[in-house]
C-alpha atoms as a PDB file:
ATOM      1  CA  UNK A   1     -19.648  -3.186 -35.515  1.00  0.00           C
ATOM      2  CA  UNK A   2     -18.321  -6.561 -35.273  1.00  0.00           C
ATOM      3  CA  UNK A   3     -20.584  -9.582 -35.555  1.00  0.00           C
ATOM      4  CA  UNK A   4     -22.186 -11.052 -31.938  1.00  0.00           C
ATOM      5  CA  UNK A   5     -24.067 -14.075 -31.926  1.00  0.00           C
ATOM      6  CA  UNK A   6     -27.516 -13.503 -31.498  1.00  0.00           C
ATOM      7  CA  UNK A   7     -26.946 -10.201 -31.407  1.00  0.00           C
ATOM      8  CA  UNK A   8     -28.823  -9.431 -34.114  1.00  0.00           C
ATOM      9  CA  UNK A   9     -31.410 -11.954 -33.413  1.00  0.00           C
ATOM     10  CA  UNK A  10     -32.013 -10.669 -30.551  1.00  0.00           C
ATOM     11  CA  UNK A  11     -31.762  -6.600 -30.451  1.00  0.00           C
ATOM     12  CA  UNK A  12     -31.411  -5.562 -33.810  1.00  0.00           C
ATOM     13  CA  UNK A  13     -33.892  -7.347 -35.470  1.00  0.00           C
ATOM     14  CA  UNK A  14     -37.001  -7.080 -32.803  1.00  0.00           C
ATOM     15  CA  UNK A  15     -35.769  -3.051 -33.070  1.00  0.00           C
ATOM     16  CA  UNK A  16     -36.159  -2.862 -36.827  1.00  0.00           C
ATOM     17  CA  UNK A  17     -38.908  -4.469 -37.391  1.00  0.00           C
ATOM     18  CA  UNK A  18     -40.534  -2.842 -34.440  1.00  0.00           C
ATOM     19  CA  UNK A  19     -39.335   0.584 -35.873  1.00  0.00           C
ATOM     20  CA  UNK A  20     -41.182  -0.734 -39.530  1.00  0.00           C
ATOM     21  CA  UNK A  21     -44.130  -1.777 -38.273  1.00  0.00           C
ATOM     22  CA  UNK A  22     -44.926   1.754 -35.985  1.00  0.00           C
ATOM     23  CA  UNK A  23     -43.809   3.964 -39.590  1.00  0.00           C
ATOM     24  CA  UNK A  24     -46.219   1.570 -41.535  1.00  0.00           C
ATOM     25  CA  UNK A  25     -49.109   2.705 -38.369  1.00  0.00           C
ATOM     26  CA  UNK A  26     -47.961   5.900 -37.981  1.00  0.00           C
ATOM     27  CA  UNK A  27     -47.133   7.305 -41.617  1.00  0.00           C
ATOM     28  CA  UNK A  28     -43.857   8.957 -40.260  1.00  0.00           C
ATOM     29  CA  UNK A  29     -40.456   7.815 -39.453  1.00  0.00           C
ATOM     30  CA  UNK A  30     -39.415  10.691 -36.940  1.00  0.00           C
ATOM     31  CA  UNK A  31     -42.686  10.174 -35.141  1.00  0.00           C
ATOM     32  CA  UNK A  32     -42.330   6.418 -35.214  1.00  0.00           C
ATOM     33  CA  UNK A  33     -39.527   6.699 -33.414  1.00  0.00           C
ATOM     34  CA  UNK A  34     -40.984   9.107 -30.795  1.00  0.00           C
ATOM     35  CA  UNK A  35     -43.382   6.235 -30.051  1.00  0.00           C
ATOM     36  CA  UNK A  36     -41.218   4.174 -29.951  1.00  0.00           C
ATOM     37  CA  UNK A  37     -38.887   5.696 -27.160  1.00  0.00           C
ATOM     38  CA  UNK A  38     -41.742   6.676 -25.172  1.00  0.00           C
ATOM     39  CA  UNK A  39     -42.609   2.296 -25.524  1.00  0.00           C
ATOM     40  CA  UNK A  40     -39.280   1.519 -24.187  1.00  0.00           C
ATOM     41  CA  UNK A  41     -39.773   3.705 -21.570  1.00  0.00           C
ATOM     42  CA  UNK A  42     -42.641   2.518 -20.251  1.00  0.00           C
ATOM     43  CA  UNK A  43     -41.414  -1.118 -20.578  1.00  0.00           C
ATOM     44  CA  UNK A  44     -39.065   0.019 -18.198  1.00  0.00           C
ATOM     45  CA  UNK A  45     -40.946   1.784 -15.864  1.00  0.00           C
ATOM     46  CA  UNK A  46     -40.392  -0.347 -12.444  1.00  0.00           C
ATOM     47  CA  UNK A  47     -36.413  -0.153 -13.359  1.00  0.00           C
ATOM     48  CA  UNK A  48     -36.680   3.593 -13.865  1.00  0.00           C
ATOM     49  CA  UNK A  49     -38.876   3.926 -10.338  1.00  0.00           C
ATOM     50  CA  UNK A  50     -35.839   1.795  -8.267  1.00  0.00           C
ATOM     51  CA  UNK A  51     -33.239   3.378  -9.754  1.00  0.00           C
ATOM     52  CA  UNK A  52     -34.848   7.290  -8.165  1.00  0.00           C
ATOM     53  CA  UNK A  53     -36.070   5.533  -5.051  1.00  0.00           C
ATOM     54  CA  UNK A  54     -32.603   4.406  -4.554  1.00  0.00           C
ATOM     55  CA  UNK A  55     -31.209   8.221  -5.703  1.00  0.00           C
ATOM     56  CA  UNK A  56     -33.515   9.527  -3.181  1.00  0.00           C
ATOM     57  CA  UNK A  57     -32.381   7.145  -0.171  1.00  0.00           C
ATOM     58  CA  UNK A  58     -28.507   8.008  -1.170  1.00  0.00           C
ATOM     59  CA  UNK A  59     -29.641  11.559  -0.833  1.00  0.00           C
ATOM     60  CA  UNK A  60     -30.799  10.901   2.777  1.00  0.00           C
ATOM     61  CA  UNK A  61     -27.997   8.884   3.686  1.00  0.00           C
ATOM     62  CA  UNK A  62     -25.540  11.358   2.688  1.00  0.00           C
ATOM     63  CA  UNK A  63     -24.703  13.320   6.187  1.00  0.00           C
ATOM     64  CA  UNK A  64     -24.064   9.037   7.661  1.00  0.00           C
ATOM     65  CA  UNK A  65     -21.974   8.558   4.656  1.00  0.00           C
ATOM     66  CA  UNK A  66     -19.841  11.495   5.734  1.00  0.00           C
ATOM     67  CA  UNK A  67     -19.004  10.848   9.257  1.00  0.00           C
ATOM     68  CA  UNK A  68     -18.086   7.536   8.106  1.00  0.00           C
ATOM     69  CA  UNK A  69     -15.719   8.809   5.754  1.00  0.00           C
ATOM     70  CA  UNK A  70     -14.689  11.353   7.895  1.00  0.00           C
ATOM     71  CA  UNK A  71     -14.302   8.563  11.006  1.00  0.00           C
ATOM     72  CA  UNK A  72     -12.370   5.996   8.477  1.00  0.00           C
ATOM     73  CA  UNK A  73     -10.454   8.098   6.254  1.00  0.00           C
ATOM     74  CA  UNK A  74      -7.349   6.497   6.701  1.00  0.00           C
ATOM     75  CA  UNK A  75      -9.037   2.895   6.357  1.00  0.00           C
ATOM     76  CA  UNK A  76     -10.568   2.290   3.530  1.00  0.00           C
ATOM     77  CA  UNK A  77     -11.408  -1.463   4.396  1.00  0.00           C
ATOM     78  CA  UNK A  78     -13.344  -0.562   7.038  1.00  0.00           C
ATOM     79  CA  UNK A  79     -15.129   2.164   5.228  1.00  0.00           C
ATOM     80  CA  UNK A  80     -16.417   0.131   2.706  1.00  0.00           C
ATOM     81  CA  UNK A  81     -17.605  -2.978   5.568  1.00  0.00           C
ATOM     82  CA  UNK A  82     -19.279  -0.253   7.429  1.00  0.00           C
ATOM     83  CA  UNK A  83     -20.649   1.544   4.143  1.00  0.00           C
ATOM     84  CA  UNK A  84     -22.246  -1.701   3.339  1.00  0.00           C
ATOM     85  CA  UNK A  85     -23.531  -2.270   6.990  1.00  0.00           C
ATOM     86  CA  UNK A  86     -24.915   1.271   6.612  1.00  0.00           C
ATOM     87  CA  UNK A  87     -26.701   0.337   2.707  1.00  0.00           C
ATOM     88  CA  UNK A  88     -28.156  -2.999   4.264  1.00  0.00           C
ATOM     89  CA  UNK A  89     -29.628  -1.563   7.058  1.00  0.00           C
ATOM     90  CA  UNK A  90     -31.546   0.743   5.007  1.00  0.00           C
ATOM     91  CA  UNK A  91     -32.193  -1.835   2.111  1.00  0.00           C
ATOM     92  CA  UNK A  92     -30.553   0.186  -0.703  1.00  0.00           C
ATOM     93  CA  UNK A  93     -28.659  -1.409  -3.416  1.00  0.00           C
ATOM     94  CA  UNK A  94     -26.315   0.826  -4.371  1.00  0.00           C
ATOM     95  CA  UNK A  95     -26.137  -0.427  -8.042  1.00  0.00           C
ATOM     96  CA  UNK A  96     -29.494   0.324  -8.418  1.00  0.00           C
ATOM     97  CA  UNK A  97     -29.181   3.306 -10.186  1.00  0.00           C
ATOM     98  CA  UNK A  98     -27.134   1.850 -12.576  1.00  0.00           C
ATOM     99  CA  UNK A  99     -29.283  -0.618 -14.122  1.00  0.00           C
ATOM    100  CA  UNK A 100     -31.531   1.344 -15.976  1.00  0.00           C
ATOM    101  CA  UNK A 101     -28.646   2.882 -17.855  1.00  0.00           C
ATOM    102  CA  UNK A 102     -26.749  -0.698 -18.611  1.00  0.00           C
ATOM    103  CA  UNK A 103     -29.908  -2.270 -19.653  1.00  0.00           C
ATOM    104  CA  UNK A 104     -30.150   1.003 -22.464  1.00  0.00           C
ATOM    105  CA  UNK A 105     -27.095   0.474 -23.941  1.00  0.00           C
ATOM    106  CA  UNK A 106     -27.609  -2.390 -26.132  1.00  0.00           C
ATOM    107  CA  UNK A 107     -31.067  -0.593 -27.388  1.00  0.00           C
ATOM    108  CA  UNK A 108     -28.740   2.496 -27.909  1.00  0.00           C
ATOM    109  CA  UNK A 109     -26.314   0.033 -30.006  1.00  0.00           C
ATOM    110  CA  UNK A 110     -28.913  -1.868 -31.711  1.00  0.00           C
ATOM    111  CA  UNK A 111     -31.044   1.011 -32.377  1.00  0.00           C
ATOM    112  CA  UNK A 112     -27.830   2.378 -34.132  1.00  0.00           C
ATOM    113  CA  UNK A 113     -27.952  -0.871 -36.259  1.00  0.00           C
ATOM    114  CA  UNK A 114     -31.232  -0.692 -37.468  1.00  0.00           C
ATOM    115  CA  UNK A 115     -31.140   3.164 -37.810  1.00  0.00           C
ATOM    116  CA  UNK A 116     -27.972   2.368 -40.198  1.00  0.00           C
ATOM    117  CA  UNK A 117     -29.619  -0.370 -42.054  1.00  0.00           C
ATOM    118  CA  UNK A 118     -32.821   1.756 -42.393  1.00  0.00           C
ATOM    119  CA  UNK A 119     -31.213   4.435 -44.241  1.00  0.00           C
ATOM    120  CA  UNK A 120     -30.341   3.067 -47.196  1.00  0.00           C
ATOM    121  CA  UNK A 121     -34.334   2.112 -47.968  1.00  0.00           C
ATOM    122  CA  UNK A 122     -35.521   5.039 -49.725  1.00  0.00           C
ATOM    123  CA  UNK A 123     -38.947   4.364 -48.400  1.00  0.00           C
ATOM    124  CA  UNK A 124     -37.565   5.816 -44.865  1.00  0.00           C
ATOM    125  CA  UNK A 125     -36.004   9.084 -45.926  1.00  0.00           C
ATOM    126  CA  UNK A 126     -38.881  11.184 -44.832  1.00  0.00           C
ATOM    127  CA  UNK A 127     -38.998  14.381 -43.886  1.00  0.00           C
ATOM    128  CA  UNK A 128     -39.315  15.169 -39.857  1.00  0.00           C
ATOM    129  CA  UNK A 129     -40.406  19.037 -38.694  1.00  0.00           C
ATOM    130  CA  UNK A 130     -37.729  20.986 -39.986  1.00  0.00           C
ATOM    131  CA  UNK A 131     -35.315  17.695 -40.588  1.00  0.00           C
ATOM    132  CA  UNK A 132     -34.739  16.490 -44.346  1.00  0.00           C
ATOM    133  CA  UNK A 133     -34.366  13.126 -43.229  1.00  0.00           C
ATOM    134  CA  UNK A 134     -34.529  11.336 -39.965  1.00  0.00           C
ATOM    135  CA  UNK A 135     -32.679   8.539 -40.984  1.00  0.00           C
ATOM    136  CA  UNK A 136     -29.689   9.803 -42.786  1.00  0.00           C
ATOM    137  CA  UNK A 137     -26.106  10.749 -40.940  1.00  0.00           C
ATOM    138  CA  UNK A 138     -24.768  14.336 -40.767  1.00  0.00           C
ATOM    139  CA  UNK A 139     -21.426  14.924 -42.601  1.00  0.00           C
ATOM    140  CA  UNK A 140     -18.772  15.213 -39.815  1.00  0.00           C
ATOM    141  CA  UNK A 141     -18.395  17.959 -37.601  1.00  0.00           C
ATOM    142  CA  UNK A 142     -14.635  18.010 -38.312  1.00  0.00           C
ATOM    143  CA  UNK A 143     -14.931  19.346 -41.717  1.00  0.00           C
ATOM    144  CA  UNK A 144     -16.826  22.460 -39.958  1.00  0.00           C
ATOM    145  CA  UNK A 145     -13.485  23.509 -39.651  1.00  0.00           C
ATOM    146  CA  UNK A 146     -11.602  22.510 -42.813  1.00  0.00           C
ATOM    147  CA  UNK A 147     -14.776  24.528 -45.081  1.00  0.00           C
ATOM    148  CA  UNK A 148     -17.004  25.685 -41.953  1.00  0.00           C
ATOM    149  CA  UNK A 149     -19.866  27.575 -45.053  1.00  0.00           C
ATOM    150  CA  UNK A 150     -20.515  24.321 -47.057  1.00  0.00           C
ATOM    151  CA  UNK A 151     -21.153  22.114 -43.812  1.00  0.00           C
ATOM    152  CA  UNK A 152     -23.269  25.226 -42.291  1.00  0.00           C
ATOM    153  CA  UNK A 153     -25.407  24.685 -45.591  1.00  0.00           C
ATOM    154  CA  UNK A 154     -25.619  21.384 -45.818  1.00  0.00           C
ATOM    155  CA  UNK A 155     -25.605  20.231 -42.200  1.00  0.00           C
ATOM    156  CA  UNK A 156     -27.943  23.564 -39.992  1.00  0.00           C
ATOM    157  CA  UNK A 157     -30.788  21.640 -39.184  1.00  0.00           C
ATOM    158  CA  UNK A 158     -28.628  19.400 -38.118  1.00  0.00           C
ATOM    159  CA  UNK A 159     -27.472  21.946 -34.793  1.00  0.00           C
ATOM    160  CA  UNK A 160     -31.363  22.639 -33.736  1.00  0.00           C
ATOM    161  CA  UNK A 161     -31.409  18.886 -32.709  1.00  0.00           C
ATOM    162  CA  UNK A 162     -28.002  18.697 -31.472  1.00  0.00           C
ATOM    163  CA  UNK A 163     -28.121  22.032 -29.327  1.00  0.00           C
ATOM    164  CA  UNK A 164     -31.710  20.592 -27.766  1.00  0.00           C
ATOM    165  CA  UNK A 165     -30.112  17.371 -27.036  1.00  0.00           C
ATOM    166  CA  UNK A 166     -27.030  18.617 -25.374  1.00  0.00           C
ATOM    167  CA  UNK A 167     -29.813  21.279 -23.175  1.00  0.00           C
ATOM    168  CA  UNK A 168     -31.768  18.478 -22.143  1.00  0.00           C
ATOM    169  CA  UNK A 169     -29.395  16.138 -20.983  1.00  0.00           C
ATOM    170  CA  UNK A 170     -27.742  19.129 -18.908  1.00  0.00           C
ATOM    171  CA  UNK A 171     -31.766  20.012 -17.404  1.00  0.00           C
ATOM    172  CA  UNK A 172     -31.509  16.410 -16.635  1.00  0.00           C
ATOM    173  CA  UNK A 173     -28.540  16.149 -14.975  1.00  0.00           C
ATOM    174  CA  UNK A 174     -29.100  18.760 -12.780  1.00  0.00           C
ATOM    175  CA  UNK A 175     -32.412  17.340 -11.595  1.00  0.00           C
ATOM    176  CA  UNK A 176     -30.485  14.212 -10.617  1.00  0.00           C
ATOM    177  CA  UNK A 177     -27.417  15.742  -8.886  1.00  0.00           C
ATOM    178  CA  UNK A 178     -28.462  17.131  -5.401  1.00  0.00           C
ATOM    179  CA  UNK A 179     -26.739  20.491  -4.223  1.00  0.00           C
ATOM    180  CA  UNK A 180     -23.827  19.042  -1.794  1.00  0.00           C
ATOM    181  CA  UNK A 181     -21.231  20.959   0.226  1.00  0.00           C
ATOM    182  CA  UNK A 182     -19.082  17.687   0.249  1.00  0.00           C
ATOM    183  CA  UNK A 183     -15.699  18.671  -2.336  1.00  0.00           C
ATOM    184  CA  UNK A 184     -15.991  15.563  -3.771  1.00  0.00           C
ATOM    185  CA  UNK A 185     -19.263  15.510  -4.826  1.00  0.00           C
ATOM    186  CA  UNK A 186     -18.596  19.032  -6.066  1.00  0.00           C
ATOM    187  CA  UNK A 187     -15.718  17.831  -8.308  1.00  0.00           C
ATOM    188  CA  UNK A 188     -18.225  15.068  -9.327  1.00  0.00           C
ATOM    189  CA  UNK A 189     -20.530  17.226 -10.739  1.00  0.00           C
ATOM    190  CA  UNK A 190     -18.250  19.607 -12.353  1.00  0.00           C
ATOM    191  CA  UNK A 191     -16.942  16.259 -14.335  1.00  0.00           C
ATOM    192  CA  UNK A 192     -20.301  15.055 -15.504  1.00  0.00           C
ATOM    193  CA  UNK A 193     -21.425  19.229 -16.753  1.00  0.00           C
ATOM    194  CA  UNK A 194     -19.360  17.714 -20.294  1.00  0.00           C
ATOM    195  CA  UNK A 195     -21.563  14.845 -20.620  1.00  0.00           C
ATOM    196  CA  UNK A 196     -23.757  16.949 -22.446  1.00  0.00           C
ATOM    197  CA  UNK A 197     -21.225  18.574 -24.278  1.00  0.00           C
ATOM    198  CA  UNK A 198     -20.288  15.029 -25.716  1.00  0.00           C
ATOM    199  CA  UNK A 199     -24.277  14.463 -26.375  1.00  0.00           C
ATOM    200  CA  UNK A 200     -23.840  17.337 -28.144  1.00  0.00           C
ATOM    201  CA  UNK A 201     -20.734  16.073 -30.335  1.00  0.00           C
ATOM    202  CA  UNK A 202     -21.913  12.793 -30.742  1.00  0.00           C
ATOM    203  CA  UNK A 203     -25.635  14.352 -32.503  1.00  0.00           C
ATOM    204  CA  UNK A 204     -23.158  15.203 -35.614  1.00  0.00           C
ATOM    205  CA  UNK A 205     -21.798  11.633 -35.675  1.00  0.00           C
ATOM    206  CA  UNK A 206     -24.761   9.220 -35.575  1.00  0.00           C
ATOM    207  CA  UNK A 207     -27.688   9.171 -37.795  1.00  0.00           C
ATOM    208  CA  UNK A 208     -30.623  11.748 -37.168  1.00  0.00           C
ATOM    209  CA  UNK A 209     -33.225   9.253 -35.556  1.00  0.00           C
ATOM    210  CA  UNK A 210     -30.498   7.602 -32.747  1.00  0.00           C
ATOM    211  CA  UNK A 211     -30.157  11.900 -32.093  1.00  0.00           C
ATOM    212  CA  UNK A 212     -33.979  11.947 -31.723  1.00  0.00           C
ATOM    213  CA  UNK A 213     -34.431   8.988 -29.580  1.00  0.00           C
ATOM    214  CA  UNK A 214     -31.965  10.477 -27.037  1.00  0.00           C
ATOM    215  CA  UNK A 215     -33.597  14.050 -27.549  1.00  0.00           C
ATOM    216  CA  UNK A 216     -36.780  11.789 -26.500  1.00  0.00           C
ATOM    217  CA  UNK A 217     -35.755   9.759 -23.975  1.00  0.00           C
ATOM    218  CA  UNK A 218     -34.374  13.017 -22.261  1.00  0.00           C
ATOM    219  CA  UNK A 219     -38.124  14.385 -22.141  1.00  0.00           C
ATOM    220  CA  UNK A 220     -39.195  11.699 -20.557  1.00  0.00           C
ATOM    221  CA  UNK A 221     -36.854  11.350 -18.407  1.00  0.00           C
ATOM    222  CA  UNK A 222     -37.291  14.958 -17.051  1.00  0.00           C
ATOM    223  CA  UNK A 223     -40.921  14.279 -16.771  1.00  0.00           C
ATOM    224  CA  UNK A 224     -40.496  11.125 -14.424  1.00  0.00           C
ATOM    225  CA  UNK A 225     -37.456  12.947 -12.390  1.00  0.00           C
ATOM    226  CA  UNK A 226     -40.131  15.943 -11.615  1.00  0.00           C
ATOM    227  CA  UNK A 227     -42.662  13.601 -10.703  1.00  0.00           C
ATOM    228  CA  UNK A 228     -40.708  11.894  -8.362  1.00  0.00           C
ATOM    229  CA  UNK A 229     -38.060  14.284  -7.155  1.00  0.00           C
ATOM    230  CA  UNK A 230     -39.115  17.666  -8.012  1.00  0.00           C
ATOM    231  CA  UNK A 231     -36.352  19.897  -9.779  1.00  0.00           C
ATOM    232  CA  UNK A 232     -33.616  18.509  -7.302  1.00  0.00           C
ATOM    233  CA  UNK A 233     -30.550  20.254  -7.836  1.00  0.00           C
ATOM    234  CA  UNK A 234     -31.769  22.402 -10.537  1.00  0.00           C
ATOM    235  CA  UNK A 235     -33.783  24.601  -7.917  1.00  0.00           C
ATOM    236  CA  UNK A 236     -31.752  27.903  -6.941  1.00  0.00           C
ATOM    237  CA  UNK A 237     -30.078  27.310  -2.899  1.00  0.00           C
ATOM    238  CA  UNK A 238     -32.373  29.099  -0.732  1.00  0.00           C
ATOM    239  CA  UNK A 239     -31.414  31.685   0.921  1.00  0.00           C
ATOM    240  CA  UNK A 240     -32.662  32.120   4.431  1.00  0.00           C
ATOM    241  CA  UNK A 241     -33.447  35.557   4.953  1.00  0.00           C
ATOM    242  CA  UNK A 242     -31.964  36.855   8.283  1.00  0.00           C
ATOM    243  CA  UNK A 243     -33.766  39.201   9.948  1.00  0.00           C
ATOM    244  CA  UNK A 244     -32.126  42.837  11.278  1.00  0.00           C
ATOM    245  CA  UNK A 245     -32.050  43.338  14.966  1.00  0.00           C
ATOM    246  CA  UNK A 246     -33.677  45.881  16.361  1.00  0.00           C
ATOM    247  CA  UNK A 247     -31.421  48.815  17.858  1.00  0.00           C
ATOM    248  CA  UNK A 248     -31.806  48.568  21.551  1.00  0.00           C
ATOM    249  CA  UNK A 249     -33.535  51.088  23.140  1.00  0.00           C
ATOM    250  CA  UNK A 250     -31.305  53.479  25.191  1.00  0.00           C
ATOM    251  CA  UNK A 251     -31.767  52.350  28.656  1.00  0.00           C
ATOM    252  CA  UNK A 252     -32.918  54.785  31.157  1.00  0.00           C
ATOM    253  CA  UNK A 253     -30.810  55.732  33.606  1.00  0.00           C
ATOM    254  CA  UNK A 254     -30.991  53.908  36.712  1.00  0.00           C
ATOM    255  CA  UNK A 255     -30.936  55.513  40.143  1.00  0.00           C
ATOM    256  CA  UNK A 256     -28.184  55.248  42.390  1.00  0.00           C
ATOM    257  CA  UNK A 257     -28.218  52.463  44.822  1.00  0.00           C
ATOM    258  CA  UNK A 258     -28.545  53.117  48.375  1.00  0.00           C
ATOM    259  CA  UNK A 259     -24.929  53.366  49.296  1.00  0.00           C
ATOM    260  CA  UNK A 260     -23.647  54.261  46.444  1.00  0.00           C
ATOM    261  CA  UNK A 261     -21.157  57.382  45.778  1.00  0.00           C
ATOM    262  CA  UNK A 262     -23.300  59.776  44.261  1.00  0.00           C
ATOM    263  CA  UNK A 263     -22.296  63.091  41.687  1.00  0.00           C
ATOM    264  CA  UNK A 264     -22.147  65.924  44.177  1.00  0.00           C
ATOM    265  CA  UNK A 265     -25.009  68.787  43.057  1.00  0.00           C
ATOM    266  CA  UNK A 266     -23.861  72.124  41.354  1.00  0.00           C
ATOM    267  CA  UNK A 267     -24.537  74.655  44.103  1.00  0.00           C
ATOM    268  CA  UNK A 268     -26.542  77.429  44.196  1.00  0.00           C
ATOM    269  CA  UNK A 269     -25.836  80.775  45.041  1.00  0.00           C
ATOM    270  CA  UNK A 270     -27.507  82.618  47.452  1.00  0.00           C
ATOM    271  CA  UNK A 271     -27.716  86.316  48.171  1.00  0.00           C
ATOM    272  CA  UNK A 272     -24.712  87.391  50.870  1.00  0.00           C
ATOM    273  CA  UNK A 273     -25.660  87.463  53.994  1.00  0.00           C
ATOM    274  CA  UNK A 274     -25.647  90.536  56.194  1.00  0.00           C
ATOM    275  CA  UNK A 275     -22.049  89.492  57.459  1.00  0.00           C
ATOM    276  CA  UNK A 276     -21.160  89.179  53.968  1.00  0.00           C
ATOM    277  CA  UNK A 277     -20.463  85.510  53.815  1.00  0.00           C
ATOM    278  CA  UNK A 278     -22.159  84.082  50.953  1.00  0.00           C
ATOM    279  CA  UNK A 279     -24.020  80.644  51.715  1.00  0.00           C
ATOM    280  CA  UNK A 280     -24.396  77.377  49.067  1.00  0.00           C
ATOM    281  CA  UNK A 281     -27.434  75.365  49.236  1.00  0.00           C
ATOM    282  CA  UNK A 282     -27.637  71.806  46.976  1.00  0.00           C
ATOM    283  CA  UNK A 283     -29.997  71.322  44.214  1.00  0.00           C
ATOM    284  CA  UNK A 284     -32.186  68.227  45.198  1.00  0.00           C
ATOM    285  CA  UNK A 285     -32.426  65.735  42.813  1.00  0.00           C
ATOM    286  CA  UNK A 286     -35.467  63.668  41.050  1.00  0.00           C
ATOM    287  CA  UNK A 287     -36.937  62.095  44.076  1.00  0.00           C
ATOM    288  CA  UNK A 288     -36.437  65.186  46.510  1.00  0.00           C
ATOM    289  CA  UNK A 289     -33.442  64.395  47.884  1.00  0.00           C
ATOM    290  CA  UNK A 290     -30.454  66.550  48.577  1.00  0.00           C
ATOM    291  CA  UNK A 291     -26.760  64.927  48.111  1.00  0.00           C
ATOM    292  CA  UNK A 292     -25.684  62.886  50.946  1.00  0.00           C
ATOM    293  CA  UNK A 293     -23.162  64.596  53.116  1.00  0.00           C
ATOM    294  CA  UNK A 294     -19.497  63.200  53.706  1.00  0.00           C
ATOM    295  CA  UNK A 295     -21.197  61.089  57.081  1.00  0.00           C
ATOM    296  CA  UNK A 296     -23.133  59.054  54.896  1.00  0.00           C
ATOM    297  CA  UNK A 297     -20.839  58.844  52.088  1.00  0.00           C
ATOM    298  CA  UNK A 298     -19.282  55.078  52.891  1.00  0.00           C
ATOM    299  CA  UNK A 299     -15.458  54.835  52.927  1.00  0.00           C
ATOM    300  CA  UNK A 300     -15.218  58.503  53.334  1.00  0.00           C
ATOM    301  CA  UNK A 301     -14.168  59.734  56.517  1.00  0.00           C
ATOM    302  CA  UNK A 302     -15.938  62.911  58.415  1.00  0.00           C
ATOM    303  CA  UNK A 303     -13.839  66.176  57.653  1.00  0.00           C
ATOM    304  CA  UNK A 304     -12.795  67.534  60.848  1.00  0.00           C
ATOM    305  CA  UNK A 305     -12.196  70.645  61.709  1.00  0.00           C
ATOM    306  CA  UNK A 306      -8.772  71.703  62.541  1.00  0.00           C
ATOM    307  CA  UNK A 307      -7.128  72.018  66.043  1.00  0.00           C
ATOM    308  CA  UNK A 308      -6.156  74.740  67.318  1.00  0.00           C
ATOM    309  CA  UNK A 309      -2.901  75.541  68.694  1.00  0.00           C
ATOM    310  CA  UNK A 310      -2.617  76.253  73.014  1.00  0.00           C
ATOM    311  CA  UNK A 311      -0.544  78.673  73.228  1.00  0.00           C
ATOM    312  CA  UNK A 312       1.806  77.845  76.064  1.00  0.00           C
ATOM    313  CA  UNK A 313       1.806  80.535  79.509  1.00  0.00           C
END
């Protein structure tokens, strides 16, 4: 890394003699720098509080943010007057959640530095849970592929750390990224799911303790993001549960209105009369009533009976 003044006055120095002084307290490197990331974290505390207070007011602002985009798609001048309009009137910064992660980069670079410098003091190769030492640096993962058995031998407790670095920053990311049906936050989120996969590539690049303060960091970081936001976008959708309709009840059948045409009665048959013309009678119905006759019947006319012909004298 080329030479910055005061860089080292400044970052890498405070770091490695901060890193020294906790492995002198502590007796271990690996845990020294545990302690040491959970210190930086807590340093930065009220920066890590803004940034998801201002995650959680983009959240809410989200449906406004649409119809503006939807009502200015074709000006993207005015989108970005009224977006700001829309930020100030809610007093969110929308750089906010960006701060955090710019002010951790030169602690990620110095810490790098020191890590580097470290690792050539015998005194700091020390053995960390099932790591050989923290402050070494993996062969590279390219020559997995070139002889993939020696680097398995030489470099598996290397994955462990790698594999649980790459998990948590994916946990982690999920927490933060709300469940959206907007496509472009969709496509968003499908582009940051290989940011852990390059977490992941990186562990086998760095030394062993820069891979363990990220590992760390991550932790906390999941702890604070519950705390504050819950799981976020890591919970399952819910599924609202829609209840089955009843089947309707057959309806009873409702009795014809008064002046309604009503279904003519099967007849009955009676016994012949003594002139041997057999008589009908009608069945009444529910309520007692027989069928009305053709009089009562509206728009049927009264069958009349037929005229006879005079026969002329």
């Amino acid at each position: 890394m080329p030479e910055i003044p005061f860089w080292n006055e400044l970052i890498v120095s405070p770091l490695t003699q901060g890193l020294i002084y906790l492995h002198r307290y502590l007796g271990s490197f690996g845990l020294a720098i545990i302690v040491f990331t959970v210190l930086i974290r807590i340093v930065m505390l009220p920066l890590t509080i803004q940034q998801l207070r201002a995650s959680r007011e983009m959240q809410k602002l989200q449906p406004l943010l649409g119809e503006l985009q939807r009502k200015y798609a074709r000006d993207r001048s005015m989108l970005a007057q009224e977006q700001m309009r829309l930020y100030r009137e809610h007093g969110i910064n929308p750089a906010a959640g960006c701060l955090p992660m710019l002010l951790q980069m030169p602690i990620w670079f110095g810490l790098y530095q020191a890590l580097f410098s470290l690792s050539n003091d015998p005194q700091f190769a020390s053995v960390f849970l099932w790591v050989p030492n923290v402050a070494a640096t993996p062969e590279p993962i390219t020559e997995l592929f070139s002889k993939p058995w020696p680097w398995l031998q030489a470099n598996w407790w290397s994955l462990p750390l790698a594999v649980f670095t790459g998990a948590s920053q994916w946990v982690l990311q999920k927490m933060m990224t709300p469940t959206s049906s907007d496509p472009q936050q969709q496509m968003l989120a499908g582009m940051m799911n290989f940011m852990p996969i390059m977490f992941a590539f990186f562990a086998f690049s760095v030394p062993h303790g820069l891979v363990l303060y990220w590992a760390a960091s991550n932790v906390v970081s999941l702890v604070q993001q519950y705390f504050f936001t819950g799981w976020g976008g890591l919970r399952p959708a819910a599924v609202v549960a829609t209840p089955s309709r009843p089947a309707h009840p057959a309806r009873p059948e409702r009795p014809a209105a008064r002046g309604a045409e009503a279904a003519p009665l099967p007849p009955r048959a009676e016994a012949p009369s003594p002139g041997g013309i057999r008589t009908y009678t009608l069945e009444p119905d529910a309520e007692g009533r027989a069928a009305p006759s053709a009089e009562e019947r509206p728009g049927e006319r009264p069958q009349r009976p037929p005229r006879r012909k005079r026969r002329r004298p």
